[in-house]
PDB file of N, CA and C in Angstrom:
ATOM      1  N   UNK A   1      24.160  30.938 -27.748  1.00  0.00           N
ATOM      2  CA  UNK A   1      25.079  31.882 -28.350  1.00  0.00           C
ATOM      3  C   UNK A   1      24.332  33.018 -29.036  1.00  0.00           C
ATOM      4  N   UNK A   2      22.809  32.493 -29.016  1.00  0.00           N
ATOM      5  CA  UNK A   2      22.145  34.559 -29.664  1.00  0.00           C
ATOM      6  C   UNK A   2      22.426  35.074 -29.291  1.00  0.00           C
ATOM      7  N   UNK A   3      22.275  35.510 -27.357  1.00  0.00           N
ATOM      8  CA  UNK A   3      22.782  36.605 -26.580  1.00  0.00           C
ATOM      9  C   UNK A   3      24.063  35.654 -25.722  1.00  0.00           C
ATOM     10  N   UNK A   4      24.442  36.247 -26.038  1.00  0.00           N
ATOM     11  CA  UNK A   4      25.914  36.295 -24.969  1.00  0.00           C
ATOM     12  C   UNK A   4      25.806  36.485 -23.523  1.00  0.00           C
ATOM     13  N   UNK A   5      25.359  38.051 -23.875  1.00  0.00           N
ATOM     14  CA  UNK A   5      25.295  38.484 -22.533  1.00  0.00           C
ATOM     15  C   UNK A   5      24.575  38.204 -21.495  1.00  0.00           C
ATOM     16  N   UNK A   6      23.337  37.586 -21.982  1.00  0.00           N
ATOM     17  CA  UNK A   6      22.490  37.338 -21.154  1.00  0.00           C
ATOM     18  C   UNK A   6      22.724  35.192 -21.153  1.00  0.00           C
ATOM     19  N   UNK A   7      23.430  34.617 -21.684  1.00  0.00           N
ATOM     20  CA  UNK A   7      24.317  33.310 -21.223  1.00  0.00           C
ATOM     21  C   UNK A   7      25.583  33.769 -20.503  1.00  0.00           C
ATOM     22  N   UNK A   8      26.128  34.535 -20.624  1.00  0.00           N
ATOM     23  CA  UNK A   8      27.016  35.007 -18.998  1.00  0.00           C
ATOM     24  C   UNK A   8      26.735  34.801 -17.943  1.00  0.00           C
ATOM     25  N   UNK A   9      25.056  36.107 -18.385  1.00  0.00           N
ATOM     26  CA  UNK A   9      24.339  36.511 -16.998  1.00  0.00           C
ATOM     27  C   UNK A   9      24.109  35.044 -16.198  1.00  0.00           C
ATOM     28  N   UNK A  10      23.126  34.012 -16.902  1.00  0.00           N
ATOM     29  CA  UNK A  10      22.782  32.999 -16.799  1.00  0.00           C
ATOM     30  C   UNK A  10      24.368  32.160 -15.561  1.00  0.00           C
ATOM     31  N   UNK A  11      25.304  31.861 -16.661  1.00  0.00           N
ATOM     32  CA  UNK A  11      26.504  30.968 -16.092  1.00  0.00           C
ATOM     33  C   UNK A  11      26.970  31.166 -14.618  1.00  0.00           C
ATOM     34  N   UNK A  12      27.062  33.096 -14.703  1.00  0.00           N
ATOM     35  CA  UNK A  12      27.577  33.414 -13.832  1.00  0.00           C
ATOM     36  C   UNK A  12      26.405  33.263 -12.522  1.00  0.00           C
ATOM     37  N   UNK A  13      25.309  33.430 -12.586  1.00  0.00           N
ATOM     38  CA  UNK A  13      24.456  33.684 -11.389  1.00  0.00           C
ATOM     39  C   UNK A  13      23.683  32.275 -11.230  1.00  0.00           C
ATOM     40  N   UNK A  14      23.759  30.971 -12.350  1.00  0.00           N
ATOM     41  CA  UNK A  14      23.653  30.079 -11.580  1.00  0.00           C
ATOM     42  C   UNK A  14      24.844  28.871 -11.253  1.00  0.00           C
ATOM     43  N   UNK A  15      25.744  29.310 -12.209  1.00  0.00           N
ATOM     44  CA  UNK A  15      27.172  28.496 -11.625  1.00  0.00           C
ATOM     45  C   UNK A  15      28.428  28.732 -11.221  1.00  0.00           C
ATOM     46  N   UNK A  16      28.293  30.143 -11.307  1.00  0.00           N
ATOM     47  CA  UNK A  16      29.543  30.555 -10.914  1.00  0.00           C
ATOM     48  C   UNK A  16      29.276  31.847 -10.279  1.00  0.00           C
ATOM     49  N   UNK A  17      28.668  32.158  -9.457  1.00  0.00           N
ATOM     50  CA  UNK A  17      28.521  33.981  -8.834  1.00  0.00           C
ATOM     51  C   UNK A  17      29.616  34.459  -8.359  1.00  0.00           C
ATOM     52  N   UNK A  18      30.820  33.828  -8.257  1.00  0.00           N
ATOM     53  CA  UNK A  18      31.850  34.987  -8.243  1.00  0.00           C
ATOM     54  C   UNK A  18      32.558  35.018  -8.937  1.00  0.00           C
ATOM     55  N   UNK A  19      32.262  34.811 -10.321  1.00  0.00           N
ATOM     56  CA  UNK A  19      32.737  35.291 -11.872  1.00  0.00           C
ATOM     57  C   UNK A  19      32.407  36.434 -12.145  1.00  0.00           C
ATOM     58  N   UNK A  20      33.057  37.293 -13.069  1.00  0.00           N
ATOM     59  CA  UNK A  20      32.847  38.504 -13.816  1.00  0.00           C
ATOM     60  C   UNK A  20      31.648  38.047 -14.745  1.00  0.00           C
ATOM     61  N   UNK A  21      30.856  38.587 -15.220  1.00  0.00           N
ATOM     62  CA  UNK A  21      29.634  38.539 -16.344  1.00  0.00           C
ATOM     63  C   UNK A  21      30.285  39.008 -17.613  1.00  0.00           C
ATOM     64  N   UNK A  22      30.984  39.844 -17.741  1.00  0.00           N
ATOM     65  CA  UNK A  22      31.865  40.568 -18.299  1.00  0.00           C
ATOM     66  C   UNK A  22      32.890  39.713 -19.195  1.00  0.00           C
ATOM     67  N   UNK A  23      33.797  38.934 -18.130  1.00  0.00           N
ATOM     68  CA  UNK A  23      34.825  38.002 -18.798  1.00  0.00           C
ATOM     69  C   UNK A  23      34.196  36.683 -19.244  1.00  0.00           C
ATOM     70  N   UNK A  24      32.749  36.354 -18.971  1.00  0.00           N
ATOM     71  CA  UNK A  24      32.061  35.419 -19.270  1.00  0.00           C
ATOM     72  C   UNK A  24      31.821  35.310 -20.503  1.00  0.00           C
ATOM     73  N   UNK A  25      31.333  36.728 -20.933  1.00  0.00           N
ATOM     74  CA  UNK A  25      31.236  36.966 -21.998  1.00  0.00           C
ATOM     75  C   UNK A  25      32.087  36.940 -22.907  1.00  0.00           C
ATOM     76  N   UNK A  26      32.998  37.146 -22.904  1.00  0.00           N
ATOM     77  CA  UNK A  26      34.536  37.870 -23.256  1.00  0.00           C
ATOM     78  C   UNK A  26      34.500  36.227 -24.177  1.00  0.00           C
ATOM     79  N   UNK A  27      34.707  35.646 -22.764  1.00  0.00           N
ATOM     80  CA  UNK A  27      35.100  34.047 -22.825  1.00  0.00           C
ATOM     81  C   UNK A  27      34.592  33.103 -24.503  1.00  0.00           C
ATOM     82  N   UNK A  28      33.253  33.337 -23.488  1.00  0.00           N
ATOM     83  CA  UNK A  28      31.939  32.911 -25.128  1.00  0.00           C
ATOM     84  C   UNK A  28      32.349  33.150 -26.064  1.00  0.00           C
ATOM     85  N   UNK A  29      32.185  34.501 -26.243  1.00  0.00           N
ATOM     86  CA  UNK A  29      32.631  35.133 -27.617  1.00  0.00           C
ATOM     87  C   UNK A  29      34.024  34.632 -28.413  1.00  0.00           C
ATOM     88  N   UNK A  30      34.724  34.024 -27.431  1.00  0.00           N
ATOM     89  CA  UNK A  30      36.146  33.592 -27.862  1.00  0.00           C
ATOM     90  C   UNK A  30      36.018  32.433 -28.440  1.00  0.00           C
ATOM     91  N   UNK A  31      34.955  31.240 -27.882  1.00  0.00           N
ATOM     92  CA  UNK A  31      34.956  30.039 -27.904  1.00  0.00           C
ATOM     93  C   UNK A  31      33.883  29.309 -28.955  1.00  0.00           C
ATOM     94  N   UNK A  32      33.123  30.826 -29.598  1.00  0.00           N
ATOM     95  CA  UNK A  32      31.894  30.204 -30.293  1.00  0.00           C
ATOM     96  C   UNK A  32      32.689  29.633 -32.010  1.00  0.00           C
ATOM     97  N   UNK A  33      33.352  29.991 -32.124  1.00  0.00           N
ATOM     98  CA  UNK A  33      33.772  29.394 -33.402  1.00  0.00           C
ATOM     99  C   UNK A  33      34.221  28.048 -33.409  1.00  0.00           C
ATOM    100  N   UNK A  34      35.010  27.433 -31.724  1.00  0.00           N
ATOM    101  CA  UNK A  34      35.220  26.084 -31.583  1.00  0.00           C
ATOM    102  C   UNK A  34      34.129  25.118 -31.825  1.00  0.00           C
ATOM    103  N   UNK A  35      32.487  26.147 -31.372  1.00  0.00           N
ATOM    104  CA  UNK A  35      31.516  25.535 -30.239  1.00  0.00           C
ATOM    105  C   UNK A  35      31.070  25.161 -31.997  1.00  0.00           C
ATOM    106  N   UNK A  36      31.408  25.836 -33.334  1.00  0.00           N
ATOM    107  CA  UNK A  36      30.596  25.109 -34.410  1.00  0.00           C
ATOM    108  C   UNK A  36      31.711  24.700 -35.875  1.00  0.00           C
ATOM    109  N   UNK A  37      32.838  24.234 -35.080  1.00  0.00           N
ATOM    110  CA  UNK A  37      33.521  24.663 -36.135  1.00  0.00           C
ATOM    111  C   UNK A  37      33.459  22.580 -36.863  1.00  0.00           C
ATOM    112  N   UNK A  38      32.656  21.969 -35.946  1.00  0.00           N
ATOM    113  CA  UNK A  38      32.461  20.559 -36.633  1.00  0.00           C
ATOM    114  C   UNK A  38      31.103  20.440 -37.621  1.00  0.00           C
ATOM    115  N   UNK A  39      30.511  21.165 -37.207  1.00  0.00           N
ATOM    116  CA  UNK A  39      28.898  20.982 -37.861  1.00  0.00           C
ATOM    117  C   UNK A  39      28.676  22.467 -38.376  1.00  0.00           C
ATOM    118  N   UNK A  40      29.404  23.481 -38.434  1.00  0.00           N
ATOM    119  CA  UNK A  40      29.301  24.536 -39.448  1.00  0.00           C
ATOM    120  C   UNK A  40      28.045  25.546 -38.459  1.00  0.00           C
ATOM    121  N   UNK A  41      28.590  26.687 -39.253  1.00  0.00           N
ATOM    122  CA  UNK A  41      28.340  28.008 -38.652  1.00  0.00           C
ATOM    123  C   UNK A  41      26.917  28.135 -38.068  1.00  0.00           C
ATOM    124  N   UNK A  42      26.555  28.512 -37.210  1.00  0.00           N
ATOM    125  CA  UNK A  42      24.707  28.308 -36.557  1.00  0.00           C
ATOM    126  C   UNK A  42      24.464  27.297 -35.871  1.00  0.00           C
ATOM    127  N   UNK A  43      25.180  26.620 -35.676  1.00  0.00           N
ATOM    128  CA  UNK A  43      25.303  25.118 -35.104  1.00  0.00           C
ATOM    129  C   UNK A  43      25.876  24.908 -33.527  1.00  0.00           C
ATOM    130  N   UNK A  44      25.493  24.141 -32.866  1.00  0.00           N
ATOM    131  CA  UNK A  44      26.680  23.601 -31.802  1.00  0.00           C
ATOM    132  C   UNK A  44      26.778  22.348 -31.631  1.00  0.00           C
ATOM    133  N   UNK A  45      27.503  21.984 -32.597  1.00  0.00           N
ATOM    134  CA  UNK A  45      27.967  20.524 -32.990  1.00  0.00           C
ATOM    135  C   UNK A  45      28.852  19.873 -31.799  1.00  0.00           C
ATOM    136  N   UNK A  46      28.846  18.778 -32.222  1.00  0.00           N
ATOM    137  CA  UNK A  46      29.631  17.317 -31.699  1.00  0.00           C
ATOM    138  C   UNK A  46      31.272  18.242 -32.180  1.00  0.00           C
ATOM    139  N   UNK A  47      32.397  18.065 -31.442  1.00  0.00           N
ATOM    140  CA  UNK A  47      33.440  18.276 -31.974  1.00  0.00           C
ATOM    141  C   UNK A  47      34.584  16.822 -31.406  1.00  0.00           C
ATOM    142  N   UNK A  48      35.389  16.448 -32.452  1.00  0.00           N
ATOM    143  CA  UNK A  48      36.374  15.614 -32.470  1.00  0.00           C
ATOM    144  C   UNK A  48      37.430  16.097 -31.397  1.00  0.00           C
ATOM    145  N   UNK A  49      38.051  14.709 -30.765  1.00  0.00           N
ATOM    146  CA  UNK A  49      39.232  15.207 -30.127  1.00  0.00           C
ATOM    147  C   UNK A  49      40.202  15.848 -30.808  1.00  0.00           C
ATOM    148  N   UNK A  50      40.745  15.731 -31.946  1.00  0.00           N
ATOM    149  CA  UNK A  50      41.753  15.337 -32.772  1.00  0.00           C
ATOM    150  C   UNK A  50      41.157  17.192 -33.153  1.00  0.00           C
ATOM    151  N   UNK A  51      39.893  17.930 -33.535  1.00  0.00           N
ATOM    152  CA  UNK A  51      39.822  18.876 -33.700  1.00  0.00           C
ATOM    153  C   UNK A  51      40.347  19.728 -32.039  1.00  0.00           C
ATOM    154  N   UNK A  52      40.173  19.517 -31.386  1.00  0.00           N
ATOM    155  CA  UNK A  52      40.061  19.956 -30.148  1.00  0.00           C
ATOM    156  C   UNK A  52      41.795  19.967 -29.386  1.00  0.00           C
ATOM    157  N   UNK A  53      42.802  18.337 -29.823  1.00  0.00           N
ATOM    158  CA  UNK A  53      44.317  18.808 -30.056  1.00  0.00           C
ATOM    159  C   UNK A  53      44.777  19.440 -31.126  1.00  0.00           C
ATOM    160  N   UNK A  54      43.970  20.056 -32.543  1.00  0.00           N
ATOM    161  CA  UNK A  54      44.426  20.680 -33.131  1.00  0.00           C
ATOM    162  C   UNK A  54      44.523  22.206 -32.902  1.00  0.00           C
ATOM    163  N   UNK A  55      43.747  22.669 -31.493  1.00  0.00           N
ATOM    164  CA  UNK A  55      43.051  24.090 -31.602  1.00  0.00           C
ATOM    165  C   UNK A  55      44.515  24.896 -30.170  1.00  0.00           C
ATOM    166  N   UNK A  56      45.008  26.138 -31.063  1.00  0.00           N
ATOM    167  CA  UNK A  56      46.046  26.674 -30.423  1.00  0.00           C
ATOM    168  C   UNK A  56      45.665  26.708 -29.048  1.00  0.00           C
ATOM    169  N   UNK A  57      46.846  26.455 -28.311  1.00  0.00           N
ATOM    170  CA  UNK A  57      46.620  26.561 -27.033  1.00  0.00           C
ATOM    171  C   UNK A  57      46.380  24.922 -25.929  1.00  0.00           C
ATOM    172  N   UNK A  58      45.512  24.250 -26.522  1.00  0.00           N
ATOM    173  CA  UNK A  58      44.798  23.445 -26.003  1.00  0.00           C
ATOM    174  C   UNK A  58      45.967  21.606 -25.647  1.00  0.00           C
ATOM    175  N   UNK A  59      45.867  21.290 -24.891  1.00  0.00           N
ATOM    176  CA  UNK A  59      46.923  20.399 -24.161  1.00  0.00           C
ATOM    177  C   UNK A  59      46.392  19.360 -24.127  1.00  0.00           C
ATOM    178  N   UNK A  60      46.900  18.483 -24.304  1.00  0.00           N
ATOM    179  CA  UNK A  60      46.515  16.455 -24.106  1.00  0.00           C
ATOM    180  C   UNK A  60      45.762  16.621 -23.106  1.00  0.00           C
ATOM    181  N   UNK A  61      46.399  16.845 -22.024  1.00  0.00           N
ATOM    182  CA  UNK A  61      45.750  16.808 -20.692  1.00  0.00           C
ATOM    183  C   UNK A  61      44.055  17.631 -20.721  1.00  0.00           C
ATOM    184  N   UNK A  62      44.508  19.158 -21.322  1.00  0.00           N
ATOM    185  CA  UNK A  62      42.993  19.466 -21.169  1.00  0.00           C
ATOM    186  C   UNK A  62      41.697  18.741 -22.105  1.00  0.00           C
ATOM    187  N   UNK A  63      42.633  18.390 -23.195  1.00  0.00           N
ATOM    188  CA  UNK A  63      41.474  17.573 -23.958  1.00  0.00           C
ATOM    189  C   UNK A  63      41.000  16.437 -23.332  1.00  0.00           C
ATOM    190  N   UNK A  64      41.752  15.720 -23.057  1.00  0.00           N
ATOM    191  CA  UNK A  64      41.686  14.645 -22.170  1.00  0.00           C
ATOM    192  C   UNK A  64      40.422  15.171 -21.057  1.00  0.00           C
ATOM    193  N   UNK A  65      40.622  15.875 -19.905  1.00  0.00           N
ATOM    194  CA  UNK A  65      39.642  16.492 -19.085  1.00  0.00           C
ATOM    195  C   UNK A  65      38.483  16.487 -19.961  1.00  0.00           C
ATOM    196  N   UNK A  66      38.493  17.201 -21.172  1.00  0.00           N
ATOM    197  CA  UNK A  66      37.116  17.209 -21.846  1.00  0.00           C
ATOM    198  C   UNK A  66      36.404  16.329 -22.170  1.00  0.00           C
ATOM    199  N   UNK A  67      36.945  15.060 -22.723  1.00  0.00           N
ATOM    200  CA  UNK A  67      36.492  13.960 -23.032  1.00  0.00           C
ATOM    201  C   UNK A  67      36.252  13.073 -22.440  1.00  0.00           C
ATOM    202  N   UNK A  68      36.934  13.040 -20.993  1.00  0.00           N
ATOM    203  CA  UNK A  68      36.831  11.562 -19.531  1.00  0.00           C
ATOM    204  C   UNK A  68      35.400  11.647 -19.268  1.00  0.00           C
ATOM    205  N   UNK A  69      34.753  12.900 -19.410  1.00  0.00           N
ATOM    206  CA  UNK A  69      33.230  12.695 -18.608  1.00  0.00           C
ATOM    207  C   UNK A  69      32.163  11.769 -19.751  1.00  0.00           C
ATOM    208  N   UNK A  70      32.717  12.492 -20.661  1.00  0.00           N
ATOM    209  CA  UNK A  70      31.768  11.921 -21.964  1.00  0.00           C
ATOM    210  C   UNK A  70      32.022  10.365 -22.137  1.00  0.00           C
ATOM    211  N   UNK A  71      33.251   9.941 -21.958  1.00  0.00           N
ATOM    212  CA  UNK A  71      33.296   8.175 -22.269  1.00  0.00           C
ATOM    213  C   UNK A  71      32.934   7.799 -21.281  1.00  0.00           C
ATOM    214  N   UNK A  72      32.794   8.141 -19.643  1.00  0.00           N
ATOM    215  CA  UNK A  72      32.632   7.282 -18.830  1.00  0.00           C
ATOM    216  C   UNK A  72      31.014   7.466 -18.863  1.00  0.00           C
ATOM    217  N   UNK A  73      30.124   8.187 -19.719  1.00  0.00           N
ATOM    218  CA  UNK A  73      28.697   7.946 -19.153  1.00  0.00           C
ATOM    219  C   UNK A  73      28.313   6.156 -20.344  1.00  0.00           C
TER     220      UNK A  73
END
């Protein structure tokens, strides 16, 4: 999260090349306050489900998606 732009650049050209770099960014920038809002600002903490159904927008189901990979390792 120092540069943005250049973790876009990164996302988009090794996991996604027919993404915008642009909305990648966009994206990040939207999501970095989730990415520390358990372990505080500078951080990219562990975050709770229960933080993650509290956050506007966000659905059982997608939390759910977020969390199936993590319990099954």
């Amino acid at each position: 999260m120092a540069d943005v732009d250049a973790t876009a650049a990164l996302i988009t050209t090794r996991h996604q090349p027919a993404a915008d770099p642009t909305y990648q960014a966009g994206s990040l920038r939207l999501i970095a306050e989730l990415l520390e809002v358990e372990s505080g600002a500078g951080s990219l903490g562990h975050m709770r489900r229960e933080t993650w159904l509290a956050t506007p927008g966000a659905t059982p189901e997608l939390v759910e998606a977020i969390f199936a990979p993590l319990e099954a390792e």
